[in-house]
PDB file of N, CA and C in Angstrom:
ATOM      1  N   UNK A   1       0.842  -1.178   0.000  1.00  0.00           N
ATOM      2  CA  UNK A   1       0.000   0.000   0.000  1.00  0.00           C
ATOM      3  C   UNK A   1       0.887   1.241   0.000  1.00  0.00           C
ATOM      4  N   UNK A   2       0.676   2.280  -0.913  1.00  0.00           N
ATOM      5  CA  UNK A   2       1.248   3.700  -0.978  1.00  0.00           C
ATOM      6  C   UNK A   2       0.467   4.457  -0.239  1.00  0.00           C
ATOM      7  N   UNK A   3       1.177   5.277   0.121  1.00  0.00           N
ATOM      8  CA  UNK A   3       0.243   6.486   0.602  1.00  0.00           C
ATOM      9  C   UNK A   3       0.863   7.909   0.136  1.00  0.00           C
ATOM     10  N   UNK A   4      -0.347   8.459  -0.022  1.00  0.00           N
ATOM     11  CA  UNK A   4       0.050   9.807  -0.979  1.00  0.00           C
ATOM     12  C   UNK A   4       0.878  10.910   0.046  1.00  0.00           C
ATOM     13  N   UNK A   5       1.449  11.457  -0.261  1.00  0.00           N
ATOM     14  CA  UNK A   5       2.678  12.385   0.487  1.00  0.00           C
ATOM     15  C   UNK A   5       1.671  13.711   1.136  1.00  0.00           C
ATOM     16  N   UNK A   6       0.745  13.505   0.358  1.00  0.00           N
ATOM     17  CA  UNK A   6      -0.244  15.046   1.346  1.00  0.00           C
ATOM     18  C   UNK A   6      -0.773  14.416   2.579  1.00  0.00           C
ATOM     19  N   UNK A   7      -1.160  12.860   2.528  1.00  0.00           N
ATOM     20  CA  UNK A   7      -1.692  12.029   3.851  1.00  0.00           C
ATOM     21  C   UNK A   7      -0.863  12.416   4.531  1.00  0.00           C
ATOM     22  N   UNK A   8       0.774  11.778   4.516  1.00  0.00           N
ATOM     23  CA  UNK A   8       1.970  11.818   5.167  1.00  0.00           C
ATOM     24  C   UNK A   8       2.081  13.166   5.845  1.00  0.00           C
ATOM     25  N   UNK A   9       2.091  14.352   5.122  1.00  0.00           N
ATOM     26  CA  UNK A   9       2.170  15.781   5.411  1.00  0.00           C
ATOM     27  C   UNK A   9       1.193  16.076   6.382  1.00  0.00           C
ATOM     28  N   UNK A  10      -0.022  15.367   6.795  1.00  0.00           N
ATOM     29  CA  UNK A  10      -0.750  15.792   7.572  1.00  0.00           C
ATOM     30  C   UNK A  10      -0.493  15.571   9.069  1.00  0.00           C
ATOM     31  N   UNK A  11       0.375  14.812   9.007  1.00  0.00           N
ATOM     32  CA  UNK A  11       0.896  14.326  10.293  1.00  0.00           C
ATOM     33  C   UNK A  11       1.631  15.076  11.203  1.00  0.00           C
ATOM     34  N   UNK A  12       1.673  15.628  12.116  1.00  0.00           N
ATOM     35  CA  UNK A  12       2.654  16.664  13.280  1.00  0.00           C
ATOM     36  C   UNK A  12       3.038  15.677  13.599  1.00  0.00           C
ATOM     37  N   UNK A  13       4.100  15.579  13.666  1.00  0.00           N
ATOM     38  CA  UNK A  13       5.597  14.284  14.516  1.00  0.00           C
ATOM     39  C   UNK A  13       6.020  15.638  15.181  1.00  0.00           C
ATOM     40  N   UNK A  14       6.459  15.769  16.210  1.00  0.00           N
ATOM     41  CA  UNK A  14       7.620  16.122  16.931  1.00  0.00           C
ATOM     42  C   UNK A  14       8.040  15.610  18.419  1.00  0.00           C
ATOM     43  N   UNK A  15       9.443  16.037  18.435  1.00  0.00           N
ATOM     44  CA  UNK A  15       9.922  16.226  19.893  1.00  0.00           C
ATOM     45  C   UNK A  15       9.122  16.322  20.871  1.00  0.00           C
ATOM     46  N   UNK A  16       9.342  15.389  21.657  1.00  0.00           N
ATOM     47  CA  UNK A  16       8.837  15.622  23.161  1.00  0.00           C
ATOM     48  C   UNK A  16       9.739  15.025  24.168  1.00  0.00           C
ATOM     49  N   UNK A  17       9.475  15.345  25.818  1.00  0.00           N
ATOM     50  CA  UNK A  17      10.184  14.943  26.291  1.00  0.00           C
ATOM     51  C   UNK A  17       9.026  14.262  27.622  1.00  0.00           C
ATOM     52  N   UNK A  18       9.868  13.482  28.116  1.00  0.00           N
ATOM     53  CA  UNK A  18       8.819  12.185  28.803  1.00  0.00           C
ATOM     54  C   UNK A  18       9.089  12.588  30.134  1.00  0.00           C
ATOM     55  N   UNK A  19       7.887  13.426  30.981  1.00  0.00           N
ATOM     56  CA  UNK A  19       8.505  14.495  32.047  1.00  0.00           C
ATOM     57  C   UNK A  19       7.470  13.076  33.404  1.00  0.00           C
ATOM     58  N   UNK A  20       6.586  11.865  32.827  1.00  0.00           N
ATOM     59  CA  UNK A  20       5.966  11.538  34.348  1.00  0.00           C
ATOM     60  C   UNK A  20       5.822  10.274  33.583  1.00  0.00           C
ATOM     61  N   UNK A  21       5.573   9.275  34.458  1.00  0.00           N
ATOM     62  CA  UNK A  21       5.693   7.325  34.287  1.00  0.00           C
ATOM     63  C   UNK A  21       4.939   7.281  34.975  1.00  0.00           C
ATOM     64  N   UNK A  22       3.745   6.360  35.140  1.00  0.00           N
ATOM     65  CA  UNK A  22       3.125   5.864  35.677  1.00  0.00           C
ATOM     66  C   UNK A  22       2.529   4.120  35.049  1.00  0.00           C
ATOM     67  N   UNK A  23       2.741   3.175  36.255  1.00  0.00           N
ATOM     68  CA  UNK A  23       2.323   1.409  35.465  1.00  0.00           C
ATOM     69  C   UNK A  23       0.866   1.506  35.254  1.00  0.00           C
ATOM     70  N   UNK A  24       0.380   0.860  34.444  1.00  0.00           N
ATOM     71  CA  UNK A  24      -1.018   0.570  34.334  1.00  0.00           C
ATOM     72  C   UNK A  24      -0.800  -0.929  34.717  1.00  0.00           C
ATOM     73  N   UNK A  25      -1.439  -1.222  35.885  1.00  0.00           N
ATOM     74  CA  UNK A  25      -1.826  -2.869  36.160  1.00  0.00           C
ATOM     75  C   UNK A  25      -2.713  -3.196  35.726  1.00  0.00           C
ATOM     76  N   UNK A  26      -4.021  -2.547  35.078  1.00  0.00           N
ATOM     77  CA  UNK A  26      -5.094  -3.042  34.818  1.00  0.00           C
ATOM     78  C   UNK A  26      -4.993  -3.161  33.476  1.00  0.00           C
ATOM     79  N   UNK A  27      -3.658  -3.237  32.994  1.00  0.00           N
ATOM     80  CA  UNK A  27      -3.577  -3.736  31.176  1.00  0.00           C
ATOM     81  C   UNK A  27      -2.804  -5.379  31.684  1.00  0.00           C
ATOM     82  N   UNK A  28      -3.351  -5.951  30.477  1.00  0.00           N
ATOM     83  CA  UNK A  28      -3.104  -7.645  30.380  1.00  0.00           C
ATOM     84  C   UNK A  28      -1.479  -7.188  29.665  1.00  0.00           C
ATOM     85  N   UNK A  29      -1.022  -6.279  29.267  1.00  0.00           N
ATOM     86  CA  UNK A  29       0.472  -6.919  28.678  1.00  0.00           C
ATOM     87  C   UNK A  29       1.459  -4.981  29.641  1.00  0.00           C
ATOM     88  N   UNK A  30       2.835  -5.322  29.840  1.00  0.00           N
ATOM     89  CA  UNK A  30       3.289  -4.469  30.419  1.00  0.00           C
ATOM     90  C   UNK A  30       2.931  -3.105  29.574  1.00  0.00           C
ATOM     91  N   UNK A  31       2.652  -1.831  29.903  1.00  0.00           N
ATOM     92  CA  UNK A  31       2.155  -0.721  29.636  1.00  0.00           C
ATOM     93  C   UNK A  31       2.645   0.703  31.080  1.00  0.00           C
ATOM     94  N   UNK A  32       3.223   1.598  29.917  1.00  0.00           N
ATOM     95  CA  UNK A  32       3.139   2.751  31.100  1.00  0.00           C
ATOM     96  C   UNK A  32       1.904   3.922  30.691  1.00  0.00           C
ATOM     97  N   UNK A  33       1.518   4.573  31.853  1.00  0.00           N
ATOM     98  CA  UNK A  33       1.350   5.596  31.279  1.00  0.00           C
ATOM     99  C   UNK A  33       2.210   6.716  31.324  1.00  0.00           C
ATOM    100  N   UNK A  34       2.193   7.740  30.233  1.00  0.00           N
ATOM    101  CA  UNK A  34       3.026   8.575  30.232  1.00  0.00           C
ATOM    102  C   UNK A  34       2.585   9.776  29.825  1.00  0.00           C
ATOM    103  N   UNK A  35       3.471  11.125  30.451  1.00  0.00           N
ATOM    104  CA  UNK A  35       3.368  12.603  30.298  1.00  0.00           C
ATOM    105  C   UNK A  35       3.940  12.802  29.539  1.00  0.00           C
ATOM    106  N   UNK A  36       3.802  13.506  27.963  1.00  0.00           N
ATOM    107  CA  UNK A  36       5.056  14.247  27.277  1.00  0.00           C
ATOM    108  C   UNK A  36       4.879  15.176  26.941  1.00  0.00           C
ATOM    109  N   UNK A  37       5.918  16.086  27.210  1.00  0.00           N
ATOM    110  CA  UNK A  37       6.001  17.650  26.967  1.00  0.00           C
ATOM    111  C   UNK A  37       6.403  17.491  25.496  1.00  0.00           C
ATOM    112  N   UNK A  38       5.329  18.009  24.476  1.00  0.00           N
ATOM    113  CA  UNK A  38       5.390  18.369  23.434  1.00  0.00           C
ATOM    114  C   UNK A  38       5.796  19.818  22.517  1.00  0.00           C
ATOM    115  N   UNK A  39       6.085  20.663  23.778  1.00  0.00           N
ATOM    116  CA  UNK A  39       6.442  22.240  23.357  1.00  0.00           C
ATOM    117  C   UNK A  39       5.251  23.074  23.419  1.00  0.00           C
ATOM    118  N   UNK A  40       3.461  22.847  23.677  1.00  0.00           N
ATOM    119  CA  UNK A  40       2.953  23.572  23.284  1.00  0.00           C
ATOM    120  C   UNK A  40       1.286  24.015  24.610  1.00  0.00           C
ATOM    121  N   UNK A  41       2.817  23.384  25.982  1.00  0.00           N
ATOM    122  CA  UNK A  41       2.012  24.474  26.861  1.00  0.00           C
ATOM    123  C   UNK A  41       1.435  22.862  27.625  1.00  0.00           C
ATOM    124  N   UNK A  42       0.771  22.044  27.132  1.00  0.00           N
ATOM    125  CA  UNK A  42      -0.232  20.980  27.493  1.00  0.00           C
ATOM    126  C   UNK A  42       0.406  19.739  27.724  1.00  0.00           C
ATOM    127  N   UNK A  43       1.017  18.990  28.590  1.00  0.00           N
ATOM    128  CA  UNK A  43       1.638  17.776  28.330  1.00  0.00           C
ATOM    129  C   UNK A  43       0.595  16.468  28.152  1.00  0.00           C
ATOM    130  N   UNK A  44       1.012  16.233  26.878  1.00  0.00           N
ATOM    131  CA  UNK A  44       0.087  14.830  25.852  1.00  0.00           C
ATOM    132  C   UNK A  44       0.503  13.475  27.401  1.00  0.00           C
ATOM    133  N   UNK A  45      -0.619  13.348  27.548  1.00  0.00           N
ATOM    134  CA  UNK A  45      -1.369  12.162  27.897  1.00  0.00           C
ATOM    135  C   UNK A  45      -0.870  10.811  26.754  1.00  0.00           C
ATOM    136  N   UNK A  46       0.053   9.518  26.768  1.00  0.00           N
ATOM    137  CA  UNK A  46       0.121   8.530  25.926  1.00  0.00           C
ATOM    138  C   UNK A  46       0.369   7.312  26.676  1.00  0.00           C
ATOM    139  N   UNK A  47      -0.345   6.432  26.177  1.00  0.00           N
ATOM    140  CA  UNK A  47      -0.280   5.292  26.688  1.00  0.00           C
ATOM    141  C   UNK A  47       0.334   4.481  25.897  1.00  0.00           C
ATOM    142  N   UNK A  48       1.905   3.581  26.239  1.00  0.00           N
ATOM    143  CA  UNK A  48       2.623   2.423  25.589  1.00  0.00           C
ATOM    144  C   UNK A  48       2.735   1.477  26.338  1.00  0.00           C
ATOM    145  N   UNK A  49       3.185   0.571  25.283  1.00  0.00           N
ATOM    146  CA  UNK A  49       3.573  -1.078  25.657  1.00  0.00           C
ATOM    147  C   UNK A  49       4.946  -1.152  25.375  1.00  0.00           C
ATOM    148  N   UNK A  50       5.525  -0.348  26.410  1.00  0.00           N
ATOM    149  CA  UNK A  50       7.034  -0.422  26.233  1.00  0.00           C
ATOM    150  C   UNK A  50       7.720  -0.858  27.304  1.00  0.00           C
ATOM    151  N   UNK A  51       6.312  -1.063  28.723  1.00  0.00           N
ATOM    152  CA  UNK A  51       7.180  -1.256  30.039  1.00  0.00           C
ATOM    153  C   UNK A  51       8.494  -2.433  29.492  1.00  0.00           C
ATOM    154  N   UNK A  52       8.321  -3.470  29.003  1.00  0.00           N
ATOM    155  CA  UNK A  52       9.035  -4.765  28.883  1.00  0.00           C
ATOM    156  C   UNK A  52      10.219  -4.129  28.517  1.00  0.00           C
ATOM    157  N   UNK A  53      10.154  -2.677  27.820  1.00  0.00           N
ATOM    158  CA  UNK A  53      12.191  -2.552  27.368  1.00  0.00           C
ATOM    159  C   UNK A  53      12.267  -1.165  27.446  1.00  0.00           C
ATOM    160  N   UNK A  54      11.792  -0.977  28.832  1.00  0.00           N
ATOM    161  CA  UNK A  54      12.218   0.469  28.981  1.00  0.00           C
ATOM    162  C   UNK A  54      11.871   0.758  30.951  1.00  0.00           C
ATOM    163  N   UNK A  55      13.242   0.650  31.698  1.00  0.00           N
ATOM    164  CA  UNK A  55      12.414   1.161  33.009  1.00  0.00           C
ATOM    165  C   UNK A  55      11.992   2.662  33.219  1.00  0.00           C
ATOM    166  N   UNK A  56      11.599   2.968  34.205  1.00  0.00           N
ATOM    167  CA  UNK A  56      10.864   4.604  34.414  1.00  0.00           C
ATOM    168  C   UNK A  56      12.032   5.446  34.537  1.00  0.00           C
ATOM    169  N   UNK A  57      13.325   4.832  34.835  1.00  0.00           N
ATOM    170  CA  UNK A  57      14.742   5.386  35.266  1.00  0.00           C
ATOM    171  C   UNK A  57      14.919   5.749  33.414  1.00  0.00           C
ATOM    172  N   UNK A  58      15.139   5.116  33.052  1.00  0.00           N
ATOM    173  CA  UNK A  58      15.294   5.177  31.460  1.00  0.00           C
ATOM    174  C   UNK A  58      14.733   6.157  30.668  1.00  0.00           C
ATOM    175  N   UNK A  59      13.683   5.958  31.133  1.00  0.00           N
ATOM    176  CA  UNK A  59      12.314   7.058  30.269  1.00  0.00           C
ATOM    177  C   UNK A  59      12.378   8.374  30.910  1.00  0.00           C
ATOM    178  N   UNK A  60      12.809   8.844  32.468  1.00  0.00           N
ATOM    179  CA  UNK A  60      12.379  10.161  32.931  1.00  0.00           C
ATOM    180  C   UNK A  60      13.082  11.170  32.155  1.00  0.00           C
ATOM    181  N   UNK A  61      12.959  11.711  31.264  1.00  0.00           N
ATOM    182  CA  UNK A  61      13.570  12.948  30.698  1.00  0.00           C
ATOM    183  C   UNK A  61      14.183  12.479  29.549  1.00  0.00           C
ATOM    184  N   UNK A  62      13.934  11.123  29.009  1.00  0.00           N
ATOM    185  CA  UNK A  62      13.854  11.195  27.471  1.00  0.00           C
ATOM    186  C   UNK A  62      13.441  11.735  26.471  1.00  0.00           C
ATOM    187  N   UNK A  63      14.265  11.806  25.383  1.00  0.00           N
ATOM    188  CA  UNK A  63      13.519  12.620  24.547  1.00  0.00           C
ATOM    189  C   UNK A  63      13.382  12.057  23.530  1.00  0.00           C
ATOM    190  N   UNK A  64      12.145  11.994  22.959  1.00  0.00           N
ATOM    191  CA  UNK A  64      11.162  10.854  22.454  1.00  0.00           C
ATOM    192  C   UNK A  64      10.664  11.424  20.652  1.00  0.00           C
ATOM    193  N   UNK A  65      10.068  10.737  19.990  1.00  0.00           N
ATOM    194  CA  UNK A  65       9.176  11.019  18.469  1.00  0.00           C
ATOM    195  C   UNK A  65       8.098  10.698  18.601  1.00  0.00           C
ATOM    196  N   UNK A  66       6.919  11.623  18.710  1.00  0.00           N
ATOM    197  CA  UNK A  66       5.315  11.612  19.042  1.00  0.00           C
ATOM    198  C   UNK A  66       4.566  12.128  17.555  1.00  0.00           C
ATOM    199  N   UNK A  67       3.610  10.937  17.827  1.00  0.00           N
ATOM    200  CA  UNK A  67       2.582  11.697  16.645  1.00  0.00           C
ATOM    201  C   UNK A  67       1.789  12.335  17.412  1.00  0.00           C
ATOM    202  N   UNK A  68       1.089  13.792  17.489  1.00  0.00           N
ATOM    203  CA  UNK A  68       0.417  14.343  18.335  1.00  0.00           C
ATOM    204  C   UNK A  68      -1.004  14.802  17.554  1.00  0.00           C
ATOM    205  N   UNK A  69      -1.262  14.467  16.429  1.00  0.00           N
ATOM    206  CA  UNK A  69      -2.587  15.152  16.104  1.00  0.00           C
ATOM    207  C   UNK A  69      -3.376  13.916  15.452  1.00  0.00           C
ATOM    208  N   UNK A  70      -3.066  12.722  15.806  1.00  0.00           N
ATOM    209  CA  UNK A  70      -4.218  11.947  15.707  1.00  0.00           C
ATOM    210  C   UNK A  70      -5.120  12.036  17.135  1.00  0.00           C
ATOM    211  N   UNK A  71      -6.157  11.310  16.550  1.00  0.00           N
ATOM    212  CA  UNK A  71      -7.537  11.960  17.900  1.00  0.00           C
ATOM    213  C   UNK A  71      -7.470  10.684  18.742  1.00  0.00           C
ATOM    214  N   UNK A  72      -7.723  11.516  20.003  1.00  0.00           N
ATOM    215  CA  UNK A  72      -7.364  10.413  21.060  1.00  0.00           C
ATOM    216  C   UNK A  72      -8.342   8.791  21.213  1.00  0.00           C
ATOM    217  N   UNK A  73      -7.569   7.963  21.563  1.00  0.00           N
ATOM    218  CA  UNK A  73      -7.863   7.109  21.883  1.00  0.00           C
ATOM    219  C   UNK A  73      -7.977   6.619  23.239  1.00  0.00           C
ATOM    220  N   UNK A  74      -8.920   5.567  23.873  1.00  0.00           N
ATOM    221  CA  UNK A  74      -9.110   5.176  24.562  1.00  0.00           C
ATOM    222  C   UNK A  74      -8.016   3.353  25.245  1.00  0.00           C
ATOM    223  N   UNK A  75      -7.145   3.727  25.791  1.00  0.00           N
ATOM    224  CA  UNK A  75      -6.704   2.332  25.853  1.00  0.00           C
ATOM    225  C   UNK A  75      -6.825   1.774  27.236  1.00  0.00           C
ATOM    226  N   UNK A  76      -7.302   0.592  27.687  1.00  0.00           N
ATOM    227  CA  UNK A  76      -7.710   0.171  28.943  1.00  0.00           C
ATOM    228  C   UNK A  76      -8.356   0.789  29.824  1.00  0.00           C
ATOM    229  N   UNK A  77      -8.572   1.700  29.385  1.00  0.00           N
ATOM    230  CA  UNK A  77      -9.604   3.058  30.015  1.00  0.00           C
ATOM    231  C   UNK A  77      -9.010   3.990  30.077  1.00  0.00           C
ATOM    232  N   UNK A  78      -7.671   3.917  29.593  1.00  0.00           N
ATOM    233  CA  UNK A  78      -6.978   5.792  29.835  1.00  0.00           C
ATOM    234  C   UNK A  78      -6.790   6.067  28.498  1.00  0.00           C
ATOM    235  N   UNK A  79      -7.265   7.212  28.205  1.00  0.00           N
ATOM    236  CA  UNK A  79      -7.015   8.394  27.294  1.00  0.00           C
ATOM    237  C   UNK A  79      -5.557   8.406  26.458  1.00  0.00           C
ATOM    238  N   UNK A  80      -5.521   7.835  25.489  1.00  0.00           N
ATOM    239  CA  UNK A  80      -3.478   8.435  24.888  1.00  0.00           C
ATOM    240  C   UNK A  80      -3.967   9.376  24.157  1.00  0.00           C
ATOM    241  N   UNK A  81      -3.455  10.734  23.992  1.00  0.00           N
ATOM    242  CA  UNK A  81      -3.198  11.628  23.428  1.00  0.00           C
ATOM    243  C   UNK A  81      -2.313  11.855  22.375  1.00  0.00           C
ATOM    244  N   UNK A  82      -1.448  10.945  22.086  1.00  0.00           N
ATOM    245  CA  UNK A  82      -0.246  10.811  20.985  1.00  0.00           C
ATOM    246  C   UNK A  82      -0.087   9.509  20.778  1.00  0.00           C
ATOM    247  N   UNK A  83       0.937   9.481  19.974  1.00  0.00           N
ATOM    248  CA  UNK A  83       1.645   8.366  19.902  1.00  0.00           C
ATOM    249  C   UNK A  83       3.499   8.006  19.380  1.00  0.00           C
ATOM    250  N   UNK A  84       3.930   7.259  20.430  1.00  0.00           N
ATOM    251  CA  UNK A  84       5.465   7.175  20.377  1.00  0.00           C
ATOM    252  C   UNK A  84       5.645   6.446  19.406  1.00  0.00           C
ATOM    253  N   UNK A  85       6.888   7.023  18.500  1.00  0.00           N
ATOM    254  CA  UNK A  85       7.637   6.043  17.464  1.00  0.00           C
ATOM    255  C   UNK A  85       8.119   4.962  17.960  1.00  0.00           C
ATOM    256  N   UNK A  86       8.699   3.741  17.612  1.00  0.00           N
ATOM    257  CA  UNK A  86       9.015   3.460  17.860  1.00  0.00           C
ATOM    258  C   UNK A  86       9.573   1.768  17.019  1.00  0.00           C
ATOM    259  N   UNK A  87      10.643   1.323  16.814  1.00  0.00           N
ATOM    260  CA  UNK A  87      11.028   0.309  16.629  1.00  0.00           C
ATOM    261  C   UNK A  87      10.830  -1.136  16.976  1.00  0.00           C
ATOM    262  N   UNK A  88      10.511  -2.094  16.762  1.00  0.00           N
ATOM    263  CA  UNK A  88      10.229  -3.182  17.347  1.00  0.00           C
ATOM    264  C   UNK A  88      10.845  -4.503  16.798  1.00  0.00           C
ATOM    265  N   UNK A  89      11.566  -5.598  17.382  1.00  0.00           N
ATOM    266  CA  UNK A  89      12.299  -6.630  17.321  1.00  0.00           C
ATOM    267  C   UNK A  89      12.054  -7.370  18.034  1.00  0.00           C
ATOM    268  N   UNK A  90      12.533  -8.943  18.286  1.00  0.00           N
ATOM    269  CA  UNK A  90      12.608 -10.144  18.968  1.00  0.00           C
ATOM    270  C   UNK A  90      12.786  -9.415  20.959  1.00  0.00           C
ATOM    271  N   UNK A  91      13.630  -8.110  20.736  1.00  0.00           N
ATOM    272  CA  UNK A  91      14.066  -7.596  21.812  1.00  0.00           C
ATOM    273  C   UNK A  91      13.339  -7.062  22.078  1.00  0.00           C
ATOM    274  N   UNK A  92      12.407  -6.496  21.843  1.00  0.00           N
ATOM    275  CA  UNK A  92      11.489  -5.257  22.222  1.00  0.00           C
ATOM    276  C   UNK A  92      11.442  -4.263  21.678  1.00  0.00           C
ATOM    277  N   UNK A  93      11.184  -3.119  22.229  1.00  0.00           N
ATOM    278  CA  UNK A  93      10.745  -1.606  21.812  1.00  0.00           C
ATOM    279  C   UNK A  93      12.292  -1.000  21.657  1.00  0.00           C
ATOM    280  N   UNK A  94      12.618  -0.003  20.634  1.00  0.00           N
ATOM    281  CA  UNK A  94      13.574   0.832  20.704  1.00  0.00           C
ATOM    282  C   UNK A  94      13.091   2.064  19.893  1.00  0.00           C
ATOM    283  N   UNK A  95      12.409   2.936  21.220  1.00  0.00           N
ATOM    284  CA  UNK A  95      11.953   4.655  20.521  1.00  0.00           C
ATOM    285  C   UNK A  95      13.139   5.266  19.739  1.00  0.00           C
ATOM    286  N   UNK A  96      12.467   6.288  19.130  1.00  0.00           N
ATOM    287  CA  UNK A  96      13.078   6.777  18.255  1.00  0.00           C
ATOM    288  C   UNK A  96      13.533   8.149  19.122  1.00  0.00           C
ATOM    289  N   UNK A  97      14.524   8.612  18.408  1.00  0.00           N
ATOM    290  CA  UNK A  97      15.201   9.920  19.376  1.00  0.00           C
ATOM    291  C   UNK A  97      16.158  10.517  18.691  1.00  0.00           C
ATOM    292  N   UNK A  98      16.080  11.708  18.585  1.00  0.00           N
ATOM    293  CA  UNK A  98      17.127  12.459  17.642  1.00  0.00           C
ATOM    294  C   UNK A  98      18.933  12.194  18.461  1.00  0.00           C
ATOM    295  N   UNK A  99      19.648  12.280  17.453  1.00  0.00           N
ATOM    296  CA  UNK A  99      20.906  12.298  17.975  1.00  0.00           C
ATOM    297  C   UNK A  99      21.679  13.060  18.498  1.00  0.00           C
ATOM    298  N   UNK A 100      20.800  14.470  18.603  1.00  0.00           N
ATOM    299  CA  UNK A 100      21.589  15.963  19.041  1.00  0.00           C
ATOM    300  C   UNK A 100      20.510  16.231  19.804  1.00  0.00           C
ATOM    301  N   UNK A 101      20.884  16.874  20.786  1.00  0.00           N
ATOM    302  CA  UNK A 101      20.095  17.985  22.093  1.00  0.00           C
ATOM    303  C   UNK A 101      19.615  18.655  21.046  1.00  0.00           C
ATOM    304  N   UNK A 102      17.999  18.579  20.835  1.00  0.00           N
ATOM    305  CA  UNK A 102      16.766  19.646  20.462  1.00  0.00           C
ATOM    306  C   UNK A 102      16.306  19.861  21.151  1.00  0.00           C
ATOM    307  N   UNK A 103      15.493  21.084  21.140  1.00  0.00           N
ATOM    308  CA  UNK A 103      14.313  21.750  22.554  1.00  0.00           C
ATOM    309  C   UNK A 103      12.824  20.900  21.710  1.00  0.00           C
ATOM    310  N   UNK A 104      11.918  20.652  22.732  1.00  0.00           N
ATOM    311  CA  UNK A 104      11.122  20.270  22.556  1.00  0.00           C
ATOM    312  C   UNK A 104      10.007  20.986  21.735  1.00  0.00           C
ATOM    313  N   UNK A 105       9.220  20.165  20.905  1.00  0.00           N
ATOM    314  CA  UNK A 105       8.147  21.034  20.307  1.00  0.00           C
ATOM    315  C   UNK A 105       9.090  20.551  18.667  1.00  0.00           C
ATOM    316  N   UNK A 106      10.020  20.430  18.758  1.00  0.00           N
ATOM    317  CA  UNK A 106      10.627  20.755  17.369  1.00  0.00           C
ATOM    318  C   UNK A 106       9.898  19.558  16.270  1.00  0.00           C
ATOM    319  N   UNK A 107      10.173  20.050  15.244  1.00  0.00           N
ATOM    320  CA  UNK A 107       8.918  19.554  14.604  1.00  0.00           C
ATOM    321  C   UNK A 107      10.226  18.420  13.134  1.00  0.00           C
ATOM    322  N   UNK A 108       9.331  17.100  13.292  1.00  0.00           N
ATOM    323  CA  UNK A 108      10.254  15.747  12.810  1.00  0.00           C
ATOM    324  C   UNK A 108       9.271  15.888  11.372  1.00  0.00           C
ATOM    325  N   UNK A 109       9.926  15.572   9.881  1.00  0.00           N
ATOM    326  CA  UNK A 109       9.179  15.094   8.844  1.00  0.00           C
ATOM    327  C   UNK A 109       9.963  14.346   7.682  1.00  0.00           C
TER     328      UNK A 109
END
């Protein structure tokens, strides 16, 4: 399947940084919830399945690749507001993250 480059363009990706962790026990597979400061005042509400390859030590003040303007979803009963990039293998999760200190908000395409 292609997808046309104006779909693609509609997408806000940017920088954020992962400022609060919290476990969800009431999900059947490991899940955090998480705060990310996206640059624009409001920190996005997202819910992942990354507990398995990522501890909260790891994640506090990471800086992360969010899709932020798809419409929220409902997961196990909490609200995600975005959604983290992210890589996936036999090993687990490996987010995506720029290689140089950016300020948050900065905008990925």
């Amino acid at each position: 399947m292609s997808v046309p480059f104006e779909a693609f363009s509609q997408l806000d990706i940017r920088l954020g940084k992962v400022i609060e962790i919290e476990d969800m026990p009431q999900a059947r597979k490991p899940m955090y919830r998480l705060k990310i400061d996206v640059g624009d005042g409001t920190p996005r509400q997202c819910v992942a399945g990354i507990k398995g390859s990522y501890s909260k030590e790891q994640l506090r003040g990471k800086t992360v690749v969010a899709i932020v303007n798809l419409p929220p979803k409902s997961v196990v009963g909490v609200l995600s507001e975005c959604m983290l990039l992210a890589a996936f293998d036999d090993g687990g999760a490996s987010l995506l993250s720029p290689d140089k200190d950016l300020p948050v908000g900065t905008k990925v395409g």
